[in-house]
PDB file of N, CA and C in Angstrom:
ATOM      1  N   UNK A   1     146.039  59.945 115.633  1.00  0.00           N
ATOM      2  CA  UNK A   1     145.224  60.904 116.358  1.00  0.00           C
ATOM      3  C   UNK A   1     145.440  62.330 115.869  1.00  0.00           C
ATOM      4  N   UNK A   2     146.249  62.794 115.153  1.00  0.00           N
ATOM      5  CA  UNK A   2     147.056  64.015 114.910  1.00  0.00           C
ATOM      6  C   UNK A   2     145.805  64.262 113.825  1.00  0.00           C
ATOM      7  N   UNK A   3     145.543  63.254 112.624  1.00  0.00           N
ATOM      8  CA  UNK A   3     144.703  63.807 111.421  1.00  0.00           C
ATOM      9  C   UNK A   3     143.424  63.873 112.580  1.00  0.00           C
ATOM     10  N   UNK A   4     143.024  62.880 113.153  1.00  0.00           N
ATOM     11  CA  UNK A   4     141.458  63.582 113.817  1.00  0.00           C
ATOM     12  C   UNK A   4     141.285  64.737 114.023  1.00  0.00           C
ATOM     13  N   UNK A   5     142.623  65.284 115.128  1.00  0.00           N
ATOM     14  CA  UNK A   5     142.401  66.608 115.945  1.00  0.00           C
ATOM     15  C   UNK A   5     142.473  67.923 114.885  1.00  0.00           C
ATOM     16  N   UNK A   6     143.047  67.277 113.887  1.00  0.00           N
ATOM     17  CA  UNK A   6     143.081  68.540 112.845  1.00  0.00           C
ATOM     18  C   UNK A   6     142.212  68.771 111.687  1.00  0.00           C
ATOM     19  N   UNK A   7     141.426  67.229 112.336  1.00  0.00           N
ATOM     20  CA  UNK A   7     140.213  67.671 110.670  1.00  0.00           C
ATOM     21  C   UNK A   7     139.116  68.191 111.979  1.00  0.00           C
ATOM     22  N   UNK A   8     138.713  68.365 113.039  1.00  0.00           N
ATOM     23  CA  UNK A   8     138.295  68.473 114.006  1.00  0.00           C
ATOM     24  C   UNK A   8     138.142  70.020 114.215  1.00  0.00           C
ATOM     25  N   UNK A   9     139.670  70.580 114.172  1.00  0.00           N
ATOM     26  CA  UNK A   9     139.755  71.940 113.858  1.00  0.00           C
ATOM     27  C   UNK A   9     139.612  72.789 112.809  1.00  0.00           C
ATOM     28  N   UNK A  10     139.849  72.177 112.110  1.00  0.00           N
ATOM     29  CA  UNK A  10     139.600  72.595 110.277  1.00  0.00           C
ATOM     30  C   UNK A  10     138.147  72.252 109.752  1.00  0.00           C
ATOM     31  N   UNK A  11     137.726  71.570 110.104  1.00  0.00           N
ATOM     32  CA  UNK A  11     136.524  71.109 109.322  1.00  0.00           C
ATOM     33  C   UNK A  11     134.862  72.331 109.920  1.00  0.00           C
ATOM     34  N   UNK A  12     134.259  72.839 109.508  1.00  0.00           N
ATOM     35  CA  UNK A  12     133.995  74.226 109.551  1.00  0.00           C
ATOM     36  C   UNK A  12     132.254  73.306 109.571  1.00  0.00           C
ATOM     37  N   UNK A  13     131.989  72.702 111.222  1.00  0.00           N
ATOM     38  CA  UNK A  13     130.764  71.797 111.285  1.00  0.00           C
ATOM     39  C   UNK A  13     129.679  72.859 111.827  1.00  0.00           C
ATOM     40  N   UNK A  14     128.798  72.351 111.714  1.00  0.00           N
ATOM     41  CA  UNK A  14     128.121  70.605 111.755  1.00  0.00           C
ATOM     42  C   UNK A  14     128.185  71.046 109.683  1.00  0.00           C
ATOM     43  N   UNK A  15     128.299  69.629 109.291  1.00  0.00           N
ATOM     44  CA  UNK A  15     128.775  69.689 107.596  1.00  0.00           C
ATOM     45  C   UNK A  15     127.011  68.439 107.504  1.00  0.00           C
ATOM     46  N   UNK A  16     126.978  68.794 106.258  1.00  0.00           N
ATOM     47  CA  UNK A  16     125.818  67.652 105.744  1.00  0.00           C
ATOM     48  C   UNK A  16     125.964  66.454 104.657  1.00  0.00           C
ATOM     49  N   UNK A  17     125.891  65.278 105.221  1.00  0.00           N
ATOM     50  CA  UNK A  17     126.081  64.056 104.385  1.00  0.00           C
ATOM     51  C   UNK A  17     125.347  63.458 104.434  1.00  0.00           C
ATOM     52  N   UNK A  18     125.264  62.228 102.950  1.00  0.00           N
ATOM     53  CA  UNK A  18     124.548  61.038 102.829  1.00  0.00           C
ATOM     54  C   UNK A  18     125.575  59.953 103.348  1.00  0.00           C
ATOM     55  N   UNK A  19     124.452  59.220 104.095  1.00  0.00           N
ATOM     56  CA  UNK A  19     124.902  57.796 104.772  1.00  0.00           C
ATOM     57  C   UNK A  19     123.710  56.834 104.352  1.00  0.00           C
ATOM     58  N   UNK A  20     124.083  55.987 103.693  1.00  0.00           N
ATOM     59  CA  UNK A  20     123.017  54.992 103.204  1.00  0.00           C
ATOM     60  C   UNK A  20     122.253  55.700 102.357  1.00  0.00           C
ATOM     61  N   UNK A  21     121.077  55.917 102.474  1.00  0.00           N
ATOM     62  CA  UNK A  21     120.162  56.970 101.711  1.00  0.00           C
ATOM     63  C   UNK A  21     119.600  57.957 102.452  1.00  0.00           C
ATOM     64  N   UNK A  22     120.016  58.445 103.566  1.00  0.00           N
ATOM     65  CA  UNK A  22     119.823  59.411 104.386  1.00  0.00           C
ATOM     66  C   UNK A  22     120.622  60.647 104.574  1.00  0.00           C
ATOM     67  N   UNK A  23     120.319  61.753 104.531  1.00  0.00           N
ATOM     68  CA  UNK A  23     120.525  62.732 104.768  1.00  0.00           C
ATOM     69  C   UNK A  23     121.187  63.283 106.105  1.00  0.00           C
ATOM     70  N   UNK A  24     121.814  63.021 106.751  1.00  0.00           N
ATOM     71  CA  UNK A  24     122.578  63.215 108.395  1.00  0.00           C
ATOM     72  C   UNK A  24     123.487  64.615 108.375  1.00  0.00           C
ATOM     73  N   UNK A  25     122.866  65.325 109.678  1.00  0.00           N
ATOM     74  CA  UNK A  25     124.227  66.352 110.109  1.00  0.00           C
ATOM     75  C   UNK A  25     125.465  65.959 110.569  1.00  0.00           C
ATOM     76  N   UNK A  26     126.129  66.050 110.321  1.00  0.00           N
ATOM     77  CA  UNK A  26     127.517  65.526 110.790  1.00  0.00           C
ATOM     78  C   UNK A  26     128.032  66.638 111.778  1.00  0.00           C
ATOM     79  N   UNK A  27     128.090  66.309 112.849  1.00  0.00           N
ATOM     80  CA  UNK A  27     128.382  67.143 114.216  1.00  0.00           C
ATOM     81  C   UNK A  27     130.049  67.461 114.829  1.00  0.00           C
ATOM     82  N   UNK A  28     130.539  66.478 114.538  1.00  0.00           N
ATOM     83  CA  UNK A  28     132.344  66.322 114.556  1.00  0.00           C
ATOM     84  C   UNK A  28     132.642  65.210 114.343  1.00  0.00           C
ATOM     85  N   UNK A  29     133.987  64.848 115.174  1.00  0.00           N
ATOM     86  CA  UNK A  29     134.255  63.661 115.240  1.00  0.00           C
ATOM     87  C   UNK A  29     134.892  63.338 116.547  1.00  0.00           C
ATOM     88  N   UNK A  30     134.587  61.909 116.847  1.00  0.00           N
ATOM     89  CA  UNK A  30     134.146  60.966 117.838  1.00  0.00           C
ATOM     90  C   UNK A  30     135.620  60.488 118.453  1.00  0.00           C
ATOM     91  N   UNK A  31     136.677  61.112 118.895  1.00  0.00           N
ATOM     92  CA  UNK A  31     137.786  60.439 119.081  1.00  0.00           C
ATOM     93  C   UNK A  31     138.100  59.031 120.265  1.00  0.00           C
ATOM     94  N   UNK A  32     136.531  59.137 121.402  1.00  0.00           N
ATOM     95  CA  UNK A  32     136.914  58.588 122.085  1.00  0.00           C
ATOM     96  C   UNK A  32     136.268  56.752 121.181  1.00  0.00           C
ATOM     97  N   UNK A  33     135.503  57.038 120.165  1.00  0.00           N
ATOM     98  CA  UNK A  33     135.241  55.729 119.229  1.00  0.00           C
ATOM     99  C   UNK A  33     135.590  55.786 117.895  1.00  0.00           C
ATOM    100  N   UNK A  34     136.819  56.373 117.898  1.00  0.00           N
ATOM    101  CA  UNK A  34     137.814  56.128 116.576  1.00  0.00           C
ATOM    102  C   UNK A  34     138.782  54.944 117.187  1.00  0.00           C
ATOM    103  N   UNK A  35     139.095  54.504 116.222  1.00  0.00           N
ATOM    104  CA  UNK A  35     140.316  53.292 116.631  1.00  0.00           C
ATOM    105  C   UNK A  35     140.967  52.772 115.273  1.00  0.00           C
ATOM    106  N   UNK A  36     141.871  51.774 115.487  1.00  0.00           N
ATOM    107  CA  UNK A  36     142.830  51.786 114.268  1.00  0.00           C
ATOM    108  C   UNK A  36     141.574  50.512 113.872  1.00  0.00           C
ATOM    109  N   UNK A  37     140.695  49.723 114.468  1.00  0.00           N
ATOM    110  CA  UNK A  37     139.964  48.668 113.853  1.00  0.00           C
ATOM    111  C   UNK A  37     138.640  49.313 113.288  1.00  0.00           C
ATOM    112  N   UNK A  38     138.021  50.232 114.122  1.00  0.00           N
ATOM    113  CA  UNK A  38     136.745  51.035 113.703  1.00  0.00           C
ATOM    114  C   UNK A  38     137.250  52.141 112.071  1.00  0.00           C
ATOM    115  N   UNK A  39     138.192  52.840 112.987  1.00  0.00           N
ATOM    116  CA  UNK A  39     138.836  53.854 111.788  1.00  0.00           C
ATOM    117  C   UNK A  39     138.159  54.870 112.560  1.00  0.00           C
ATOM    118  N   UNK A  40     137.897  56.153 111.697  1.00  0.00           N
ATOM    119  CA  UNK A  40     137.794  57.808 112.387  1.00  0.00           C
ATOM    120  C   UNK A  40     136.306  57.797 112.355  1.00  0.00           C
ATOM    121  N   UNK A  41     135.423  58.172 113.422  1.00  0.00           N
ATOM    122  CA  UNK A  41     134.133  57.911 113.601  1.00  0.00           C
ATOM    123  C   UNK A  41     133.511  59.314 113.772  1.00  0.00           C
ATOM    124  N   UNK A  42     132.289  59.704 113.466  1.00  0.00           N
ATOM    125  CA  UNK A  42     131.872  60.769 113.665  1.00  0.00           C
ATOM    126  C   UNK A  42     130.417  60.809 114.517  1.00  0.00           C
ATOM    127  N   UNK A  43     130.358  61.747 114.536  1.00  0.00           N
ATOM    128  CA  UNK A  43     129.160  62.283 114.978  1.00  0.00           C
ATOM    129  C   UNK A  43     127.714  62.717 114.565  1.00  0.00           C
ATOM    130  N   UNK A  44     126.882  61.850 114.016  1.00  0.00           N
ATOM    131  CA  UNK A  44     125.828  62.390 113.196  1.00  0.00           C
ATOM    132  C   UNK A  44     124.964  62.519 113.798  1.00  0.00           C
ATOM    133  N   UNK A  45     123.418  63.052 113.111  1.00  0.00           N
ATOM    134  CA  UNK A  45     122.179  63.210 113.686  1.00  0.00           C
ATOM    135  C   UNK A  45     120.999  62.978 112.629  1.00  0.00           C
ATOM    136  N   UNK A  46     120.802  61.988 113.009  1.00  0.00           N
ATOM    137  CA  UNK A  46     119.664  62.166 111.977  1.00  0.00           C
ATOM    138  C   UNK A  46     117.966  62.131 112.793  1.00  0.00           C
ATOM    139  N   UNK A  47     116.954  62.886 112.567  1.00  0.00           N
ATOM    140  CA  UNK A  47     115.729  62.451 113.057  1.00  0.00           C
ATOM    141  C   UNK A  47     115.419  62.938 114.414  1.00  0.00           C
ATOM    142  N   UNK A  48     116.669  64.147 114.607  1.00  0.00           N
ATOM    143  CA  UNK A  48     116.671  64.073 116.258  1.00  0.00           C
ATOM    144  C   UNK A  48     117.434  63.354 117.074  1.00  0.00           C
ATOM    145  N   UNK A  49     118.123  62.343 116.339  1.00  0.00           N
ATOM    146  CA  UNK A  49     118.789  61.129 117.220  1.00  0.00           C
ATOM    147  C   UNK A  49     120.308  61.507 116.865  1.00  0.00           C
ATOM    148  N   UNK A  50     121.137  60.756 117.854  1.00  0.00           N
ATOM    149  CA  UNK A  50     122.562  60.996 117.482  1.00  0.00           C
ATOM    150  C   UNK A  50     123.473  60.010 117.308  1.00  0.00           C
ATOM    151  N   UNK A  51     124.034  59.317 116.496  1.00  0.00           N
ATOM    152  CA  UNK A  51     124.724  58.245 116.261  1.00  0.00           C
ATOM    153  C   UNK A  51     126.338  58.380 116.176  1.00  0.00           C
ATOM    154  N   UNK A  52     126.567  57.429 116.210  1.00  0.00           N
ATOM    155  CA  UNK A  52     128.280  57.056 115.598  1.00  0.00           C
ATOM    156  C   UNK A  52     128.393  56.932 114.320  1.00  0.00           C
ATOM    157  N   UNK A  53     129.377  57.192 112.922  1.00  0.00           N
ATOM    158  CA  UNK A  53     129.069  56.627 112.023  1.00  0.00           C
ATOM    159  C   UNK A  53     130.667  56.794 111.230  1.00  0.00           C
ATOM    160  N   UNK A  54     131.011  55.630 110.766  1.00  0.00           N
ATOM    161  CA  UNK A  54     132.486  55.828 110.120  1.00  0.00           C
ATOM    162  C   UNK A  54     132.528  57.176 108.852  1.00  0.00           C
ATOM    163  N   UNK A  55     133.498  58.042 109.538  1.00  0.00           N
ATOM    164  CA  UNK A  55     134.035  58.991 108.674  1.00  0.00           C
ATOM    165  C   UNK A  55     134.251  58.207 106.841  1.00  0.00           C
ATOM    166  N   UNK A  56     134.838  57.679 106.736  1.00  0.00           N
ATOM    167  CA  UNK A  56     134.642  57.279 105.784  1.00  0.00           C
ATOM    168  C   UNK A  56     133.647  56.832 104.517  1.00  0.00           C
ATOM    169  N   UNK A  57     132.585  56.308 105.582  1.00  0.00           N
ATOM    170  CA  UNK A  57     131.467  55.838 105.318  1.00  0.00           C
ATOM    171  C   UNK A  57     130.337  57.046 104.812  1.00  0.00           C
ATOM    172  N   UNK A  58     130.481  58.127 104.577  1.00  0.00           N
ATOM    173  CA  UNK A  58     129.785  59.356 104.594  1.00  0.00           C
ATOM    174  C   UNK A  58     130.772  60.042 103.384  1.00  0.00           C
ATOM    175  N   UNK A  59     129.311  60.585 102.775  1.00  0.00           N
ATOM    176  CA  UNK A  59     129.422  61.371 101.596  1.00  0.00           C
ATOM    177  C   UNK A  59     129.121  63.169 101.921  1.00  0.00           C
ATOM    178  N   UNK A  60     129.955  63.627 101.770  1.00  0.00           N
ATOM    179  CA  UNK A  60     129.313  65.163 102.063  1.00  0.00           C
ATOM    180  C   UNK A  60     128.878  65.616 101.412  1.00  0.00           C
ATOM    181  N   UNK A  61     128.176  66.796 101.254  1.00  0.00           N
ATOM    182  CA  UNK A  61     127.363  67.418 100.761  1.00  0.00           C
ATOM    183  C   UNK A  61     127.649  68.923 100.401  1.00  0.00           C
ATOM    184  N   UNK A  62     127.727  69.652  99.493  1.00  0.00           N
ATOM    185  CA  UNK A  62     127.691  71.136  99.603  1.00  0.00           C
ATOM    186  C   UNK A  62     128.529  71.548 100.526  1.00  0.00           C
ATOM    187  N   UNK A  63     129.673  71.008 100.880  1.00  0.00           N
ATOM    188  CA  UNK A  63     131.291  71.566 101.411  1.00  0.00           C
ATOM    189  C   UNK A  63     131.681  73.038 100.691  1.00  0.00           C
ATOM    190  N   UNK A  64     132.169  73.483 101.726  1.00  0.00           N
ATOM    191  CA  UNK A  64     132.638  75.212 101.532  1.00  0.00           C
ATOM    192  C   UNK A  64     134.520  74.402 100.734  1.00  0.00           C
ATOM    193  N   UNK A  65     135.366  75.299 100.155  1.00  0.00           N
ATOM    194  CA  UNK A  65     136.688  75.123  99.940  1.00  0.00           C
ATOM    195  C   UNK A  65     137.174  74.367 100.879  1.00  0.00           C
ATOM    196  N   UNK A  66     137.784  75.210 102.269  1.00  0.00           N
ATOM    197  CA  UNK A  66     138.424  74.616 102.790  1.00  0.00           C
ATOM    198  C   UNK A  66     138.260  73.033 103.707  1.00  0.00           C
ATOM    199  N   UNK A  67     136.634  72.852 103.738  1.00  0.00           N
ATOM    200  CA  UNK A  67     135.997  71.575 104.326  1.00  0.00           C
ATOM    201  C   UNK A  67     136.541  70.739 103.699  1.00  0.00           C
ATOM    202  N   UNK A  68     136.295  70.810 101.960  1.00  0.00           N
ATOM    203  CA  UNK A  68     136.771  69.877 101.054  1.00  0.00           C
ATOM    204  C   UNK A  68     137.917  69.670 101.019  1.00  0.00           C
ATOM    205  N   UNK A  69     138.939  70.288 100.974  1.00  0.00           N
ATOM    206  CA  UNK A  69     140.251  70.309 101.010  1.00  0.00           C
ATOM    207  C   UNK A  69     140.453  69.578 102.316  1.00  0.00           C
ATOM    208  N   UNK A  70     140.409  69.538 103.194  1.00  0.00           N
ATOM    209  CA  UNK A  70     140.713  68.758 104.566  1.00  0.00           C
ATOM    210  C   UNK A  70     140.254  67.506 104.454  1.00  0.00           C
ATOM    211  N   UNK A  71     138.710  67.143 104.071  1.00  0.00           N
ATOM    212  CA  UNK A  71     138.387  65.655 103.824  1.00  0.00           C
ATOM    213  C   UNK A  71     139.216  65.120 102.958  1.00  0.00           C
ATOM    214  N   UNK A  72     139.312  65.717 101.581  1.00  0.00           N
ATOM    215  CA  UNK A  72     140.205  64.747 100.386  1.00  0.00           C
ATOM    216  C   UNK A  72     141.577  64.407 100.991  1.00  0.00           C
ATOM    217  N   UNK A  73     141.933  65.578 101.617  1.00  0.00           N
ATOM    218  CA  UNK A  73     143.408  65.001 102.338  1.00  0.00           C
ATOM    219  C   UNK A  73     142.789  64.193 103.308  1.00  0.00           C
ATOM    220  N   UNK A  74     142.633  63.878 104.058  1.00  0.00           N
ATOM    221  CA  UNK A  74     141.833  62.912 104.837  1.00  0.00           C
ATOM    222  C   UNK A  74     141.353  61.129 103.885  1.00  0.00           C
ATOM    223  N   UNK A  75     141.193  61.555 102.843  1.00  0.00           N
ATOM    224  CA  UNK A  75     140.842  60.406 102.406  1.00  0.00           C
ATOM    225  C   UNK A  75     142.208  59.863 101.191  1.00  0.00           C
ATOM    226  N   UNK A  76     143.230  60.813 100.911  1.00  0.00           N
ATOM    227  CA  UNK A  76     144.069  60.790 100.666  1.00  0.00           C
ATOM    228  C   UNK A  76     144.714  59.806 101.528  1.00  0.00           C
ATOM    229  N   UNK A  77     144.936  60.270 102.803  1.00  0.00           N
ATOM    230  CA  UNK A  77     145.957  59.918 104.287  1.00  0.00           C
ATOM    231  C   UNK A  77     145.089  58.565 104.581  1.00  0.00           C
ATOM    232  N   UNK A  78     144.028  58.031 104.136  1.00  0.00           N
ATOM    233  CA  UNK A  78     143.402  56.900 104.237  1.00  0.00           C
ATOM    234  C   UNK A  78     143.954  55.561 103.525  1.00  0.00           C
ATOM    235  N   UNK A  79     143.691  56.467 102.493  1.00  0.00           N
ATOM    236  CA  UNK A  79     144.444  55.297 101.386  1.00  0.00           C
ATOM    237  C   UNK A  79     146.002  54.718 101.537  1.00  0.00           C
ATOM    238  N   UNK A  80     146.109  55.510 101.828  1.00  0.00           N
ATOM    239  CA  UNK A  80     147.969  54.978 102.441  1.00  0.00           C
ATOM    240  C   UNK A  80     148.424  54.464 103.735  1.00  0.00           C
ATOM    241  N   UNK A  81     147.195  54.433 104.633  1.00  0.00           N
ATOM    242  CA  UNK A  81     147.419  53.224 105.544  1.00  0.00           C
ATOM    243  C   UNK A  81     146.604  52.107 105.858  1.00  0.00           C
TER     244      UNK A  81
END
């Protein structure tokens, strides 16, 4: 829970990613539907609508420095558990 709350604070949103072949705002992230079986879930929007969608599962887009720097560690801290 510690990396959520801190990519949560660090991460400088709503950020823009591809999910599938779509274009989605990414709004935050979803702690009360993160879990160790789901993994870290976020918050998107696409179309007007608002979904769940695995952090992982999402490609960002045009990240400022420090956004990037927090995801790669993030996907760093992935790989090792």
């Amino acid at each position: 829970m510690a990396v959520l709350i801190t990519l949560n604070e660090r991460l400088d949103w709503p950020l823009t990613a591809q999910w599938a072949v779509q274009t989605v705002e990414v709004l935050g992230l979803d702690e009360s539907a993160s879990s160790l079986r789901r993994g870290r879930v976020a918050n998107v929007r696409w179309e007007g609508r608002e979904y769940t969608i695995g952090l992982a599962d999402l490609t960002f887009i045009d990240l400022n420095e420090t956004s990037a720097e927090w995801l790669a560690m993030f996907h760093w801290w992935s790989a090792l558990s």
